[in-house]
Protein backbone atom coordinates (compact mmCIF):
# COMPACT_ATOMS: atom_id res chain seq x y z
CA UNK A 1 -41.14 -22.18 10.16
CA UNK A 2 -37.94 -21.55 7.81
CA UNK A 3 -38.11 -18.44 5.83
CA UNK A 4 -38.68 -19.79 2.08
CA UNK A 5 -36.67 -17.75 -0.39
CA UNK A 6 -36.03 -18.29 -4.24
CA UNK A 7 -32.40 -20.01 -5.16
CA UNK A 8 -29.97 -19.10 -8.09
CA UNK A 9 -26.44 -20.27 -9.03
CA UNK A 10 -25.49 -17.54 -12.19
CA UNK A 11 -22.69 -18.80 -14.10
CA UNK A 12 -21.18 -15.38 -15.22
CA UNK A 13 -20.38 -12.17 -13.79
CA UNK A 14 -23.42 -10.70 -16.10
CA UNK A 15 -25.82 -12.96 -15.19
CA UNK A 16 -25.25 -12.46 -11.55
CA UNK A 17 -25.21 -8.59 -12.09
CA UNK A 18 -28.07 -8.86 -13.96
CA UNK A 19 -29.70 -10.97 -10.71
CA UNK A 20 -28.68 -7.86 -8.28
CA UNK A 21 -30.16 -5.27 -10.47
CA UNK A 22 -33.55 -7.16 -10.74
CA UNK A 23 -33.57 -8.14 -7.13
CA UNK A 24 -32.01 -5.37 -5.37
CA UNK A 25 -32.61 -5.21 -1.79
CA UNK A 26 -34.71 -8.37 -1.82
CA UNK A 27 -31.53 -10.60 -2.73
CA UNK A 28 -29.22 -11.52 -0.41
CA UNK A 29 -25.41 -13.19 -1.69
CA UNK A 30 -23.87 -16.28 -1.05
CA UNK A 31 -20.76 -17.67 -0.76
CA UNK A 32 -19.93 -19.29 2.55
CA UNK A 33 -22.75 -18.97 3.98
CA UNK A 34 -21.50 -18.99 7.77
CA UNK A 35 -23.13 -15.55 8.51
CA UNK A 36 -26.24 -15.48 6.35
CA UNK A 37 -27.44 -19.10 6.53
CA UNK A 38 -27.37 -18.10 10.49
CA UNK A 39 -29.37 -15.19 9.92
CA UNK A 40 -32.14 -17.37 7.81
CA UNK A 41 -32.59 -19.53 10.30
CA UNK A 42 -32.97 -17.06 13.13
CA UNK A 43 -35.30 -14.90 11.12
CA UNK A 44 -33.21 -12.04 10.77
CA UNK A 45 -32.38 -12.34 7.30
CA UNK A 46 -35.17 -13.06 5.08
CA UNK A 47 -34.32 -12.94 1.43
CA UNK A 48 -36.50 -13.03 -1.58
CA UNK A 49 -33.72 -14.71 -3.18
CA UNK A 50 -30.59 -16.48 -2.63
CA UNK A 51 -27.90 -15.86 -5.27
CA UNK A 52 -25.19 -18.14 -5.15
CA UNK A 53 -21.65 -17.17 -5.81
CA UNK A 54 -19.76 -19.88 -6.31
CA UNK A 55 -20.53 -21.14 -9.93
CA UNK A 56 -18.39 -17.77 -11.15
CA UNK A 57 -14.87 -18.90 -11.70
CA UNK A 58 -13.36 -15.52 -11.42
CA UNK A 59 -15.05 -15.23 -7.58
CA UNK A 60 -12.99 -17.88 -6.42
CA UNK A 61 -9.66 -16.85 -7.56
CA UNK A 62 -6.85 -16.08 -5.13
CA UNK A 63 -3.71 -14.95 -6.47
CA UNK A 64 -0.60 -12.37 -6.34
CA UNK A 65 0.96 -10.34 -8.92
CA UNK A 66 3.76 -8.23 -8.48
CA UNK A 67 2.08 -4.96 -9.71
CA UNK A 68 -0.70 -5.24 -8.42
CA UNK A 69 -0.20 -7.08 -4.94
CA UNK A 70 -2.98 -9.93 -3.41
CA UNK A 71 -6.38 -9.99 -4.79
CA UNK A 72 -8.85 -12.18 -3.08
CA UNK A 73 -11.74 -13.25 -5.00
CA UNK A 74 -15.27 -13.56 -3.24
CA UNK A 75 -15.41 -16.55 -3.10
CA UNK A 76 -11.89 -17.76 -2.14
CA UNK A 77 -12.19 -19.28 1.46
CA UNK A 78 -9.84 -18.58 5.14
CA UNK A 79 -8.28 -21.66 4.52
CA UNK A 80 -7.36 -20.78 0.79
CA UNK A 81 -5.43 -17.52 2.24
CA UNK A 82 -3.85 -19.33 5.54
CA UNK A 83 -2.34 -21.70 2.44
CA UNK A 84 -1.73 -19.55 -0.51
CA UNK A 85 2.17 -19.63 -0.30
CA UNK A 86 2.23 -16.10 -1.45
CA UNK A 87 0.25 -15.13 1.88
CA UNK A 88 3.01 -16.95 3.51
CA UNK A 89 5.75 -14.88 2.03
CA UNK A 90 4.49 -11.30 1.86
CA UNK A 91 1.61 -10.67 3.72
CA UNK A 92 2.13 -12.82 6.94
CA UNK A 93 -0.08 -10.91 9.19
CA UNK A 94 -3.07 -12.32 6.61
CA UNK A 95 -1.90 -16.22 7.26
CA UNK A 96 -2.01 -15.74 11.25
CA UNK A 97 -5.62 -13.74 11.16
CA UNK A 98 -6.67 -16.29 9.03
CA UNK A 99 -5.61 -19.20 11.61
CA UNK A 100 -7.37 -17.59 14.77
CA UNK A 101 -11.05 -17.56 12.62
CA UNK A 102 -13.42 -19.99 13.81
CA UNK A 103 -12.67 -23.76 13.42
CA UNK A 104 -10.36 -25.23 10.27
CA UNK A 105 -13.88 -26.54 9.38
CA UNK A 106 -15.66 -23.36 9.26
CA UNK A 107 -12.86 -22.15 7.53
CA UNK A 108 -12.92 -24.53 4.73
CA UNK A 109 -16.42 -22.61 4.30
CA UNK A 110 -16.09 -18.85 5.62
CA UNK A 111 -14.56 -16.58 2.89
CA UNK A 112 -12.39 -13.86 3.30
CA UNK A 113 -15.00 -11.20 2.00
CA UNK A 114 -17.57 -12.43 3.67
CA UNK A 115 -15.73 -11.86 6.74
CA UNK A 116 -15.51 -7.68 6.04
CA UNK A 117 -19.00 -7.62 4.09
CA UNK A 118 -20.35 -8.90 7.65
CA UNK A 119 -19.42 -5.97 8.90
CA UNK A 120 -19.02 -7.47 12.63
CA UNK A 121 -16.85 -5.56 14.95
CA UNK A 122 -15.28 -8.70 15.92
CA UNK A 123 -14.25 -9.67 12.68
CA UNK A 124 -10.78 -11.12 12.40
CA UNK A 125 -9.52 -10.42 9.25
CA UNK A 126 -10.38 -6.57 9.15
CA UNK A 127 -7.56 -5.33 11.18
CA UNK A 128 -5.00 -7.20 9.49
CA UNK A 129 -6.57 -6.08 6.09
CA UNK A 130 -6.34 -2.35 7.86
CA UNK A 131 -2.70 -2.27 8.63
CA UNK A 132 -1.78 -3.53 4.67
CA UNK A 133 -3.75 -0.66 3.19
CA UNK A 134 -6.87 -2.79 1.39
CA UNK A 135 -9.48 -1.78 -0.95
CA UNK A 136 -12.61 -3.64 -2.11
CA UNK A 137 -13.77 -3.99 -5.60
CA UNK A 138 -17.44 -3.67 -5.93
CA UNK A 139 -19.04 -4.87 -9.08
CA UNK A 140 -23.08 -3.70 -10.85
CA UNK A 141 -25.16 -3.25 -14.11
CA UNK A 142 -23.11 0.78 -13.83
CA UNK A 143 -20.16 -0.25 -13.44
CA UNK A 144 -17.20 -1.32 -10.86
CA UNK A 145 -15.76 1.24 -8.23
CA UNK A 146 -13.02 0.66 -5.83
CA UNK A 147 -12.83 1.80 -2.02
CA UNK A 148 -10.63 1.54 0.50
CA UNK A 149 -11.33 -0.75 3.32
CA UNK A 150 -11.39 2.12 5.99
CA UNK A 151 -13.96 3.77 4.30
CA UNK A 152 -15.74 0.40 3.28
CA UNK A 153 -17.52 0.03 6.65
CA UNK A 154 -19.36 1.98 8.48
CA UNK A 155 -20.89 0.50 11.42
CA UNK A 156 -21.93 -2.66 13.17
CA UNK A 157 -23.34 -4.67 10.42
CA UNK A 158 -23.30 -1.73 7.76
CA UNK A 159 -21.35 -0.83 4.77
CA UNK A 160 -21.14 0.80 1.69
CA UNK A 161 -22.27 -1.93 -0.55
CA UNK A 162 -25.76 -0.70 -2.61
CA UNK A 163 -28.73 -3.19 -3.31
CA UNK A 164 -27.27 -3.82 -6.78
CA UNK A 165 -23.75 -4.53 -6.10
CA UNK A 166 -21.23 -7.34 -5.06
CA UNK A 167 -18.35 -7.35 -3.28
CA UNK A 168 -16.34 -8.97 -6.44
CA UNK A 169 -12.66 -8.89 -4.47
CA UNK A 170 -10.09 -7.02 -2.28
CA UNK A 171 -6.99 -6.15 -3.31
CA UNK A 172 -3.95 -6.12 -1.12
CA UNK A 173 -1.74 -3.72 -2.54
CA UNK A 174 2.39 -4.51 -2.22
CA UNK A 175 2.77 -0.84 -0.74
CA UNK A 176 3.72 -2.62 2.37
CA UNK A 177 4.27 -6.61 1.23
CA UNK A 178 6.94 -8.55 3.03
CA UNK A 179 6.09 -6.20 6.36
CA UNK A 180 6.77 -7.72 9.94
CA UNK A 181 3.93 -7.65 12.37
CA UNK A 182 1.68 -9.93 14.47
CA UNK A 183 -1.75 -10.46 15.45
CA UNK A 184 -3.45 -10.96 19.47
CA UNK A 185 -6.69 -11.69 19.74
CA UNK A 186 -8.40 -12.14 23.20
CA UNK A 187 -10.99 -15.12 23.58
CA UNK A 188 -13.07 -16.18 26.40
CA UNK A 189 -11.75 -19.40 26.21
CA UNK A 190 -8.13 -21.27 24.75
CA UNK A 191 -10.09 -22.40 21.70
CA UNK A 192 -11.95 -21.26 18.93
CA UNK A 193 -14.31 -18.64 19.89
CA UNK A 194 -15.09 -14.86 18.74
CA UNK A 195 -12.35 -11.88 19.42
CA UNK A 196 -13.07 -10.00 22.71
CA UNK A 197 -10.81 -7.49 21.49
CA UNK A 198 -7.94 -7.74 19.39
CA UNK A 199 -4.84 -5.83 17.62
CA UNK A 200 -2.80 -6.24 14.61
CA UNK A 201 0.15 -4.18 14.15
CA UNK A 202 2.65 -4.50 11.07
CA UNK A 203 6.28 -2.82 10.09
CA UNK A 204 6.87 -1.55 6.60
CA UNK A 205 9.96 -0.12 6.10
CA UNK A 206 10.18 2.91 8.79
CA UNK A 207 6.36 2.71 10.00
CA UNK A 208 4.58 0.91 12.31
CA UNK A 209 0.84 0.69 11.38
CA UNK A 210 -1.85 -0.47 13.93
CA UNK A 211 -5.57 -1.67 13.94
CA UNK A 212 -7.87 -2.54 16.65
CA UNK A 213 -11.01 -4.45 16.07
CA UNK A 214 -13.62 -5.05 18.97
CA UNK A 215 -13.26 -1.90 20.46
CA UNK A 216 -15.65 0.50 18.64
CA UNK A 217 -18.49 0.18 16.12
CA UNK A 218 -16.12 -0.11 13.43
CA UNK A 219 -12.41 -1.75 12.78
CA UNK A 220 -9.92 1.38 14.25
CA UNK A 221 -6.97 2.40 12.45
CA UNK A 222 -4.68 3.84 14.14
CA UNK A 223 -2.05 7.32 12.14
CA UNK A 224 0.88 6.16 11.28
CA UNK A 225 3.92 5.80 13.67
CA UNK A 226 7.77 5.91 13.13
CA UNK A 227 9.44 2.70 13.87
CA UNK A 228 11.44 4.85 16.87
CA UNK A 229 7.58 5.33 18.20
CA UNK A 230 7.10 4.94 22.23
CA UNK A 231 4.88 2.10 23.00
CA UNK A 232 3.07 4.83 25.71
CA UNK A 233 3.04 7.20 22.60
CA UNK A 234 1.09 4.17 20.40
CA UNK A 235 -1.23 3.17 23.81
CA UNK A 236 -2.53 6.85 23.85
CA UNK A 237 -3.50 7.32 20.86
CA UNK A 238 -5.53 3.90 20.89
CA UNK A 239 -7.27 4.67 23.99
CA UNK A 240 -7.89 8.27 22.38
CA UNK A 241 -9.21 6.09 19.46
CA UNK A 242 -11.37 3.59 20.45
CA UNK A 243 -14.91 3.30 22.33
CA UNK A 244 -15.52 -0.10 23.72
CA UNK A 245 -18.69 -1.38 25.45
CA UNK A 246 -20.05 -3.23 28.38
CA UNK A 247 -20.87 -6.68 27.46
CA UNK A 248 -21.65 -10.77 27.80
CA UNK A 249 -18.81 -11.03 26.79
CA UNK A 250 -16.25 -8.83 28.67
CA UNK A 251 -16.07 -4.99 30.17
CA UNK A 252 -15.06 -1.88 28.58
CA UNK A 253 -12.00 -1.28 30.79
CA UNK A 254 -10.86 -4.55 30.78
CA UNK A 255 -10.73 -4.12 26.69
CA UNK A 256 -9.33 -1.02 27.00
CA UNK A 257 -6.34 -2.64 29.12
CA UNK A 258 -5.99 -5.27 26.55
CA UNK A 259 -5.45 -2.84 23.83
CA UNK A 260 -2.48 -1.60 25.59
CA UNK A 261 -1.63 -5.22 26.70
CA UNK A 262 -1.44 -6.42 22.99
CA UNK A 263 0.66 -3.25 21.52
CA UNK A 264 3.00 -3.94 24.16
CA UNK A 265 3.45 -7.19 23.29
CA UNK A 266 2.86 -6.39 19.64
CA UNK A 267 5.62 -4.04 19.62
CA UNK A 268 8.38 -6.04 21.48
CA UNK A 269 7.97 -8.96 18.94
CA UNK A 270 8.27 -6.21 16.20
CA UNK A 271 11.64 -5.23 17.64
CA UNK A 272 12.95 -8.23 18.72
């Protein structure tokens, strides 16, 4: 039998606060629902109540400012970043993620926080969102703090959200806006289907940044490099970095070898 849960749409950022800190751990969010409605069904999720999202105007705003950089709203979906013509012009490497999630229908639903607040290793737009320097905006009855993405997450389906707070937005900062970079993302098959392992790498200015998701517990992040970097110098330090696993879905060494595949590659259409 379907869970049963309690439903509410708040119309303002106080109400829905207000929700959280009454609720706490028994409410779960909602937004796209691609990941929790999932969870319902299979009886891993089982809320007390639902609060839904998307009656906050605020949550679904996606838009770029030239002080601050990108800020994605909760609520705004993949398909609103792939499009945003902004995306398009300065973060690039945010419009190609974007493109390899899922189907264009489940993107018209899945939401760019909701894709990081999932917490999945596999998760395509964490990498990306890695490499440009992020930070998420969390929202409660105390307050609003701000963390950076790398610290954000913690472990396969964990993060640092508490029971009384939302995710409210990330921010893309324009530290490194307008870099060059790419993203490769292995899949068992040629269509939609969930990373096996994947890289992102970007250059800003006389840096080349890299990320690595499916290859550890957590989205990697590789130090810094100098543009003049060796891609052997780059490989090492990912395989020092990362700690893939035996799977359904693929082997440790053959993810491993795909790591180094993808800078390789990464790196050539960097410099090219």
């Amino acid at each position: 039998m379907l869970h049963q849960f309690s439903y509410a749409a708040p119309t303002t950022m106080d109400a829905l606060l207000s929700l959280l800190s009454e609720h706490g751990e028994r409410a779960a969010v909602f937004s796209g629902g691609t990941d929790l409605l999932v969870g319902v069904r299979a009886g891993i999720a089982r809320p007390s109540i639902v609060v839904d999202l998307k009656k906050i105007p605020e949550l679904s705003e996606l838009s770029f400012d030239e002080a601050e950089g990108l800020s994605i709203g909760a609520c705004a979906t993949v398909n609103d970043l792939v499009d945003h013509p902004a995306v398009g012009k300065h973060y690039s490497i945010l419009a190609v993620a974007g493109a390899e999630l899922a189907t264009y229908q489940l993107r018209n639903r899945a939401t760019v926080v909701g894709n990081i607040v999932t917490a999945s290793p596999c998760g395509d737009m964490s990498s990306p969102l890695l490499c440009l320097g992020a930070t998420v905006e969390l929202r409660s009855v105390r307050g609003e703090r701000t963390l950076a993405l790398r610290e954000f997450i913690t472990g396969v389906k964990k993060t640092q959200i508490a029971p009384d707070e939302v995710v409210s937005r990330i921010i893309v900062p324009v530290d490194r806006i307008d870099a060059v970079g790419g993203y490769k993302k292995l899949k068992r098959i040629k269509g939609h289907d969930l990373g096996v392992v994947a890289v992102a790498m970007i250059r800003s200015g006389q840096t080349l940044r890299t990320a690595i998701s499916s290859a550890a517990p957590t989205p990697v992040l590789l130090p810094d490099f100098p543009v003049d970097a060796s891609v052997e110098a780059i490989q090492a330090k990912a395989q020092e970095s990362i700690s893939p696993i035996d799977d359904v879905r693929c082997t440790k060494e053959y993810r491993r070898f795909m790591v180094d595949v993808f800078i390789d590659r990464l790196l050539q259409e960097i410099r090219s």
